[in-house]
C-alpha atoms as a PDB file:
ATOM      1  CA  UNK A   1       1.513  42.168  -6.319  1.00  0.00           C
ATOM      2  CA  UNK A   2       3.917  43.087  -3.501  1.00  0.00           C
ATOM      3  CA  UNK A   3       6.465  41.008  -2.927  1.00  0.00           C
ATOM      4  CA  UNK A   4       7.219  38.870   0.436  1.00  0.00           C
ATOM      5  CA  UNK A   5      10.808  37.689   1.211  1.00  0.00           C
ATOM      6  CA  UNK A   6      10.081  33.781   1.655  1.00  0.00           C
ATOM      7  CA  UNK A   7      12.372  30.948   2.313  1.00  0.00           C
ATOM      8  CA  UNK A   8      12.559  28.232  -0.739  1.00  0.00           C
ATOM      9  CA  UNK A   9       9.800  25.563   1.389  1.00  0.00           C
ATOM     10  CA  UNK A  10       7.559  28.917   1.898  1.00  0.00           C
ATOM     11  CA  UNK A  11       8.040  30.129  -1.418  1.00  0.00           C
ATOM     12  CA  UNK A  12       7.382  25.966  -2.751  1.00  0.00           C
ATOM     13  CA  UNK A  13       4.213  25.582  -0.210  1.00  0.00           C
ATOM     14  CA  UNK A  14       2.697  28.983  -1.949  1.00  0.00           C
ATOM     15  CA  UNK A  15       3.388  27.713  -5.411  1.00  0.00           C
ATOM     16  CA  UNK A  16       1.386  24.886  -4.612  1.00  0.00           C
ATOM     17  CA  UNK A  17      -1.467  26.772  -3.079  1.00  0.00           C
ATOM     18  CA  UNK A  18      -1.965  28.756  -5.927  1.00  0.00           C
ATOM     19  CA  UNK A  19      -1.480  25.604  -8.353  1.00  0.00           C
ATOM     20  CA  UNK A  20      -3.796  23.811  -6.332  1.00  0.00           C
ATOM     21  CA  UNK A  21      -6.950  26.398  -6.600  1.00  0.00           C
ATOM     22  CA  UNK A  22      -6.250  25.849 -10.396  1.00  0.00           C
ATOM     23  CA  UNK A  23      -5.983  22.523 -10.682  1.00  0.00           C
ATOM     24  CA  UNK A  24      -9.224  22.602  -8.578  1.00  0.00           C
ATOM     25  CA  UNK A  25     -11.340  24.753 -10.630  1.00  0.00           C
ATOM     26  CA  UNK A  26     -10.253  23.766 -14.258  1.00  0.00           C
ATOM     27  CA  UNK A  27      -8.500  20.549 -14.111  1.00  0.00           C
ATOM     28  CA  UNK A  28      -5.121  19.722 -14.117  1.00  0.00           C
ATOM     29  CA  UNK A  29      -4.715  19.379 -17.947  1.00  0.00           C
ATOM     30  CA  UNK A  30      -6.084  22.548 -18.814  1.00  0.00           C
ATOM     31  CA  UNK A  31      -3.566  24.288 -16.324  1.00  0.00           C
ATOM     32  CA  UNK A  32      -0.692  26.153 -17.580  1.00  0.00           C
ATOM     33  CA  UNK A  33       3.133  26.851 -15.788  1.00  0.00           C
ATOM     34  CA  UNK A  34       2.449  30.306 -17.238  1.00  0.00           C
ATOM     35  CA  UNK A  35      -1.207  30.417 -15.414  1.00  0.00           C
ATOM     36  CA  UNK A  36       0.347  29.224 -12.095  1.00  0.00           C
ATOM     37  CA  UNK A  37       3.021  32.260 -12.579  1.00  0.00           C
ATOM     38  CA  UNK A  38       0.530  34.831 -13.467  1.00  0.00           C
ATOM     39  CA  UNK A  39      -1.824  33.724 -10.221  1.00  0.00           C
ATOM     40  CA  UNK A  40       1.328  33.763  -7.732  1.00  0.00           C
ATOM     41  CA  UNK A  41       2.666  37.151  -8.860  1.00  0.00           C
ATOM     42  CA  UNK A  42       6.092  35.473  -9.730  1.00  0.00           C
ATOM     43  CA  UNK A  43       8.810  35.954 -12.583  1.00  0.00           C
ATOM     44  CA  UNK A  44       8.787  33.225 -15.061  1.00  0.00           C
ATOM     45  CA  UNK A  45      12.169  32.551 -13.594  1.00  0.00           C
ATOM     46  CA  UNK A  46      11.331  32.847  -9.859  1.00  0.00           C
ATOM     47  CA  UNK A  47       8.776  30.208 -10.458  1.00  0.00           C
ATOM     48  CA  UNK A  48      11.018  27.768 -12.847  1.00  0.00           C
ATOM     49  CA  UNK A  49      13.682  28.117 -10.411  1.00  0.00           C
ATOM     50  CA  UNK A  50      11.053  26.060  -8.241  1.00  0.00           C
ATOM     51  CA  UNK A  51       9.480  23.862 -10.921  1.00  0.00           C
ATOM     52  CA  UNK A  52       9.740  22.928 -14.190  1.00  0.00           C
ATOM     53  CA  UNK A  53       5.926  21.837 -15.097  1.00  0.00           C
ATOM     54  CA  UNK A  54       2.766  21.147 -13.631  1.00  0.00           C
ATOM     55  CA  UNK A  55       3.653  17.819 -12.411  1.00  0.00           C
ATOM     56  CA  UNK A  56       6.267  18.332 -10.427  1.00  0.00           C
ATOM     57  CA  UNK A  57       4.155  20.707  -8.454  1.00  0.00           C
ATOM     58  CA  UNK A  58       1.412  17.988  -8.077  1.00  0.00           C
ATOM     59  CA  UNK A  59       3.574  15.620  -7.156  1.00  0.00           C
ATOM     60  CA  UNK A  60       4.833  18.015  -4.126  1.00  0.00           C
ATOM     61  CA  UNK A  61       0.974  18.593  -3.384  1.00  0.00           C
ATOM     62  CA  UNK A  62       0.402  14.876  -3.057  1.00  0.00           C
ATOM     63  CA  UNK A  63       2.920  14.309  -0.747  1.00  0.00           C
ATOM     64  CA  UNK A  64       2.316  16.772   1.444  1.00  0.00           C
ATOM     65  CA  UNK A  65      -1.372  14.948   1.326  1.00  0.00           C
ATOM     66  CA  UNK A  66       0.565  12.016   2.130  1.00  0.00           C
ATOM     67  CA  UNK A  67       2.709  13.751   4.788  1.00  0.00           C
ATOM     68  CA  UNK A  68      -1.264  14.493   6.229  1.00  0.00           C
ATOM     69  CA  UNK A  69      -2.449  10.731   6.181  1.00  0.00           C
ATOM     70  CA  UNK A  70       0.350   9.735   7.932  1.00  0.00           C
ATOM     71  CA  UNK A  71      -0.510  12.089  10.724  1.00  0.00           C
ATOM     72  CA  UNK A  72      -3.402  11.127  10.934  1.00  0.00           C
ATOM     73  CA  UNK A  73      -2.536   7.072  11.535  1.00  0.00           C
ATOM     74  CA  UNK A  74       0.292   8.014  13.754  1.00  0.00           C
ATOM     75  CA  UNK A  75      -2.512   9.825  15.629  1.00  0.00           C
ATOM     76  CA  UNK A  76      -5.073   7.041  15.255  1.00  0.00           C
ATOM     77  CA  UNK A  77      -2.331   4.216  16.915  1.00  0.00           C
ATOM     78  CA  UNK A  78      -1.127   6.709  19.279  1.00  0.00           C
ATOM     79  CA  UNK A  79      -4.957   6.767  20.844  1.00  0.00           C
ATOM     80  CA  UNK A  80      -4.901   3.179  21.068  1.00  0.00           C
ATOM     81  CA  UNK A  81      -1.474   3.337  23.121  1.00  0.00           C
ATOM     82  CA  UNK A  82       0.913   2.238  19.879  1.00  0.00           C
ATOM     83  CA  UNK A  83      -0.492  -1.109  19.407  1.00  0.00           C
ATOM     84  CA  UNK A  84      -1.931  -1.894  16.035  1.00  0.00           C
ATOM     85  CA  UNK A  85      -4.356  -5.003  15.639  1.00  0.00           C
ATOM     86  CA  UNK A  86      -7.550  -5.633  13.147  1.00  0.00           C
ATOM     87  CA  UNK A  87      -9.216  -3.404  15.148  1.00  0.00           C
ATOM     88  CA  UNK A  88      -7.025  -0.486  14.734  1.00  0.00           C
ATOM     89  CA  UNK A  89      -6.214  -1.282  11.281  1.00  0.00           C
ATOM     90  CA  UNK A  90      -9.596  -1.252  10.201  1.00  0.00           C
ATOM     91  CA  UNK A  91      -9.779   2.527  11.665  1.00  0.00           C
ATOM     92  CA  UNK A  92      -7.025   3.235   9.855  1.00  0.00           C
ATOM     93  CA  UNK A  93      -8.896   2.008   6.454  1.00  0.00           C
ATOM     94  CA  UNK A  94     -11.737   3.471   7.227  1.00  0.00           C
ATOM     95  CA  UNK A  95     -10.312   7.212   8.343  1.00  0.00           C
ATOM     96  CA  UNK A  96      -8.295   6.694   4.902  1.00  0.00           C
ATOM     97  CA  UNK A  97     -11.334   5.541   2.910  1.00  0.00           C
ATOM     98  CA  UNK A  98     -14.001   8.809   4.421  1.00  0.00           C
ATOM     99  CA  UNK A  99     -11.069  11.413   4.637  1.00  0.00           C
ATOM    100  CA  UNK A 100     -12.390  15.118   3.862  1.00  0.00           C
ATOM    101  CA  UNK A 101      -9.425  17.902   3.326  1.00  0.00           C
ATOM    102  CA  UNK A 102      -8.109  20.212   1.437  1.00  0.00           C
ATOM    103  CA  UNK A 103      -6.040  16.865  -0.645  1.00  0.00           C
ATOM    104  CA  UNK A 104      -8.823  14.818  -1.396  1.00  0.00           C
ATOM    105  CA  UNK A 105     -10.628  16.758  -4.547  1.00  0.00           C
ATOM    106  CA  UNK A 106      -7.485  17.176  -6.244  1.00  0.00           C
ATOM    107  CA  UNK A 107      -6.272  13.349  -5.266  1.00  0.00           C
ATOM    108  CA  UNK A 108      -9.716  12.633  -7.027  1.00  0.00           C
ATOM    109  CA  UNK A 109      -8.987  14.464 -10.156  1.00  0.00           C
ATOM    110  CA  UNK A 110      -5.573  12.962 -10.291  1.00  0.00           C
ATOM    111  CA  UNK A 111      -7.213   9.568  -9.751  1.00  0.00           C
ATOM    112  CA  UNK A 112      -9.669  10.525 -12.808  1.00  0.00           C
ATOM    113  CA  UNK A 113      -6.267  11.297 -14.636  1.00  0.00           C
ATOM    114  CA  UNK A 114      -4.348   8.876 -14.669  1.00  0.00           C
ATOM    115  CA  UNK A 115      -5.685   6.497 -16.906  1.00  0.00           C
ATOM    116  CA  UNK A 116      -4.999   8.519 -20.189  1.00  0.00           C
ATOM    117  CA  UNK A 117      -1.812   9.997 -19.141  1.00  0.00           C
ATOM    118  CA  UNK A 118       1.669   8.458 -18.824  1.00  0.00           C
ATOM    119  CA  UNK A 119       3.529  10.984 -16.770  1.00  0.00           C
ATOM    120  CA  UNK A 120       0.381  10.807 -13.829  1.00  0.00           C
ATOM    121  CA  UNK A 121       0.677   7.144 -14.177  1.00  0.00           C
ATOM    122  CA  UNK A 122       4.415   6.614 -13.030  1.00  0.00           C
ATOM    123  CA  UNK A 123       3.385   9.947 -10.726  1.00  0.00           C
ATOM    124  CA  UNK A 124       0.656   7.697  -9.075  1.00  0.00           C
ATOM    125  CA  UNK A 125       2.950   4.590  -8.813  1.00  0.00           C
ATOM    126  CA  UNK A 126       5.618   6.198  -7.500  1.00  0.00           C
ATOM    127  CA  UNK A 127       3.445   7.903  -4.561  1.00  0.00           C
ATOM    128  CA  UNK A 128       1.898   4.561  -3.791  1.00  0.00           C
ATOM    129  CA  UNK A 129       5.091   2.742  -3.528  1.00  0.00           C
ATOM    130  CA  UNK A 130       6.524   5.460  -1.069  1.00  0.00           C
ATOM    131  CA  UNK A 131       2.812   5.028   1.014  1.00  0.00           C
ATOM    132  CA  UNK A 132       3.262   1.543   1.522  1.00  0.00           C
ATOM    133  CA  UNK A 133       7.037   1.594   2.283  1.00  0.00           C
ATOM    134  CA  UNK A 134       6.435   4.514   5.026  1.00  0.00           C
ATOM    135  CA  UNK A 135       3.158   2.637   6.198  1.00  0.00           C
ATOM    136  CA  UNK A 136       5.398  -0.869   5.938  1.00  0.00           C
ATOM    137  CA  UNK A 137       7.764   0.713   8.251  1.00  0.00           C
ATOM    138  CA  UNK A 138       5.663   1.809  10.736  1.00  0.00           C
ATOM    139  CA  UNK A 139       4.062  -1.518  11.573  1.00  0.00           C
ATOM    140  CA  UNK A 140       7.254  -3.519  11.488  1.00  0.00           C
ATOM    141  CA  UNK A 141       8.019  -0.768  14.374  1.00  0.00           C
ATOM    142  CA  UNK A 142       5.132  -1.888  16.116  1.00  0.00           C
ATOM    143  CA  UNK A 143       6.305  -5.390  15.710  1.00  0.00           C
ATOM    144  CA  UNK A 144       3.572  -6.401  13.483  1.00  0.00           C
ATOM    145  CA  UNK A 145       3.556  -8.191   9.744  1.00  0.00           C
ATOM    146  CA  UNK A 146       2.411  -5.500   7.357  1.00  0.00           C
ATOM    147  CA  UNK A 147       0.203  -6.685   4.152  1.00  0.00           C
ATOM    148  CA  UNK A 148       2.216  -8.563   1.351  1.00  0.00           C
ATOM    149  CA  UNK A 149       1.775  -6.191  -2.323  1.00  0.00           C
ATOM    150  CA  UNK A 150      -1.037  -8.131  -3.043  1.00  0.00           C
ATOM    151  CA  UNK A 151      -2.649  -7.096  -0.143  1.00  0.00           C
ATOM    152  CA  UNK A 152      -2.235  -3.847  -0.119  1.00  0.00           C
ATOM    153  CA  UNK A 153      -2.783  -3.255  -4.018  1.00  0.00           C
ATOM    154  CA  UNK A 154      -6.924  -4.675  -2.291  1.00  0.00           C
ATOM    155  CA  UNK A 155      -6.621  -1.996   0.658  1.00  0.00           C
ATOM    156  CA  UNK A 156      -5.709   0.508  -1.819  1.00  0.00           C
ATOM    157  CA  UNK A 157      -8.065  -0.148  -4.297  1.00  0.00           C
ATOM    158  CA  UNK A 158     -10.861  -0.492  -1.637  1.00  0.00           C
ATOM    159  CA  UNK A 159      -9.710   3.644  -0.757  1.00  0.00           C
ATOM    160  CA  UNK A 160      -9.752   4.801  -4.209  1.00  0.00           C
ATOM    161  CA  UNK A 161     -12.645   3.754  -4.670  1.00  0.00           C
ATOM    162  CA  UNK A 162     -14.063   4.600  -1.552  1.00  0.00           C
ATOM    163  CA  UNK A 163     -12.671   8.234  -2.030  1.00  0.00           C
ATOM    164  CA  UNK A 164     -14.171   8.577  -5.665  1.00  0.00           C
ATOM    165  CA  UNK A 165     -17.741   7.726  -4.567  1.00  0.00           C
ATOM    166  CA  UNK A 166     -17.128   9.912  -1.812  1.00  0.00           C
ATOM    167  CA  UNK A 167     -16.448  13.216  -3.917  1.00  0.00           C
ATOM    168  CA  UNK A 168     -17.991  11.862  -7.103  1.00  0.00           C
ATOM    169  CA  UNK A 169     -21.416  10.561  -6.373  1.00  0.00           C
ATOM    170  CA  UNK A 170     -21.534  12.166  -2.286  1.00  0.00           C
ATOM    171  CA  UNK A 171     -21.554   9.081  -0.730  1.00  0.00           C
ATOM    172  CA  UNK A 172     -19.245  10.350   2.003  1.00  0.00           C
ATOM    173  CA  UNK A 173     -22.224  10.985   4.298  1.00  0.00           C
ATOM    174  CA  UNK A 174     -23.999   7.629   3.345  1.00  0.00           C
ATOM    175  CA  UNK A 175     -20.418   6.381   4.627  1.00  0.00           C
ATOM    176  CA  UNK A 176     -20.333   8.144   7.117  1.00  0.00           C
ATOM    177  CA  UNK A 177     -23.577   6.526   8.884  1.00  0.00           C
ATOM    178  CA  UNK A 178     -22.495   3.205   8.250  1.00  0.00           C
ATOM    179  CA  UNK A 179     -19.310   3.349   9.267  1.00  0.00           C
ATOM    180  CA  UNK A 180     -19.613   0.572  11.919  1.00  0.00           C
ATOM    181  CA  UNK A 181     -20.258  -2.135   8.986  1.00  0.00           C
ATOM    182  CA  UNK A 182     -17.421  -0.966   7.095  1.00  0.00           C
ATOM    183  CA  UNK A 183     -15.159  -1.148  10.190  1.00  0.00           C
ATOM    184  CA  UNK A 184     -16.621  -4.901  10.584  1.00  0.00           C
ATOM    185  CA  UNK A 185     -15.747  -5.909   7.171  1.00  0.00           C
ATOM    186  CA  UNK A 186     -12.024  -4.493   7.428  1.00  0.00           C
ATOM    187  CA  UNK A 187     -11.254  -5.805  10.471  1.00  0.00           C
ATOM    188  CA  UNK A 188     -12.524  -9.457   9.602  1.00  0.00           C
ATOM    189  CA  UNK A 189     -10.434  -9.008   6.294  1.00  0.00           C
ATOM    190  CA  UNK A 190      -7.046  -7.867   8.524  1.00  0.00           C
ATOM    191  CA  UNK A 191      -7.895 -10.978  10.986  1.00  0.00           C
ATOM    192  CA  UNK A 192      -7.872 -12.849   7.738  1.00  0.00           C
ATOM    193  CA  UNK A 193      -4.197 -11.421   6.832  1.00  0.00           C
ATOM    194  CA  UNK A 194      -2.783 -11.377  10.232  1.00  0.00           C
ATOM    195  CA  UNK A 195      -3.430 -14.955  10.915  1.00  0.00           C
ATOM    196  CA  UNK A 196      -2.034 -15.669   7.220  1.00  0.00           C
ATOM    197  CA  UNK A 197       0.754 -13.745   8.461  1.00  0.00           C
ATOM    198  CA  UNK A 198       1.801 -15.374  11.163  1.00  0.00           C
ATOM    199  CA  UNK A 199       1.213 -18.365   9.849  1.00  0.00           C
ATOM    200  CA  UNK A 200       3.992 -17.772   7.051  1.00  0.00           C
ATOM    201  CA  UNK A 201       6.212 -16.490   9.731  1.00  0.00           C
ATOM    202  CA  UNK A 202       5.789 -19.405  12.023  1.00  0.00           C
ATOM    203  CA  UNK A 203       6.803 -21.675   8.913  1.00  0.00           C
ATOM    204  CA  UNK A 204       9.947 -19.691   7.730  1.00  0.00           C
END
């Protein structure tokens, strides 16, 4: 395989790629650091000067999938002229709970994963800690009360599982055509936390 002179984020990003399409097809357990070098053409030392196991590079891949969703709300509040409300939160949830990319097979897997292993466990904490900070942040921007951990430990159980029917058992289309009553049940539940909000606000 001819070689192409990359920067160390190009070089990373086509690691990934190529540890990604493994992952995909025969699980993350079953993949090797010596598979991933043999698919990307690379020395053993080119590619350990990047990584030093499998989990590292799915821990990159998820947050660049994270990087993605946090597009994607940026996006969402920017079309509502940066003003976040039930409303808008709930089409936050609800883009987060139907998503469809390139992330969300292998976010699956790791989902299916994590149970059994140690390492993915930590892995999984540590990328939902960092979503909820960087989400966190944003709303206190937009001068509203973001979701105490309880909260959001619901909203992100309510993706998960949203997510797993959705590649598991195809119920992203079902979703899909009832999206209206899941955006009714979100938003009622963020009324629900926003007026709790405020209320502990108001008292402090």
């Amino acid at each position: 395989m001819s070689r192409v002179r990359m920067n160390k984020e190009e070089r990373k990003k086509q690691i990934q790629n190529y540890a990604l399409d493994l992952f995909l097809s025969q699980g993350f357990k079953n993949t090797t650091m010596d598979e991933i070098r043999e698919a990307s053409g690379l020395s053993a030392g080119g590619l350990y000067h990047h990584y030093s196991s499998t989990y590292e590079i799915l821990y990159d891949i998820m947050k660049d999938g994270s990087v993605l969703r946090g597009k994607s709300i940026q996006k969402t509040v920017e079309s509502f002229g940066n003003t976040i409300n039930p409303q808008i939160m709930a089409e936050i949830w609800v883009d987060k709970m139907i998503a469809d990319n390139k992330y969300i097979p292998v976010y699956v897997m790791f989902l299916c994963e994590i149970k059994n292993d140690v390492k993915l466990n930590k892995l999984y904490k540590k990328l939902k800690a960092m979503t909820i900070q960087e989400f966190s942040q944003l709303l206190r921007k937009l001068n509203y009360i973001p979701p105490t951990e309880e909260e959001f430990d619901f909203l992100t159980n309510i993706i998960n599982s949203s997510l797993l029917g959705c590649e598991i058992l195809n119920a992203r289309e079902n979703y899909l055509k009832n999206r209206e009553y899941l955006l009714l049940m979100l938003e009622s539940y963020f009324a629900k936390i926003e007026k709790k909000g405020k209320e502990a606000s108001i008292e402090k």
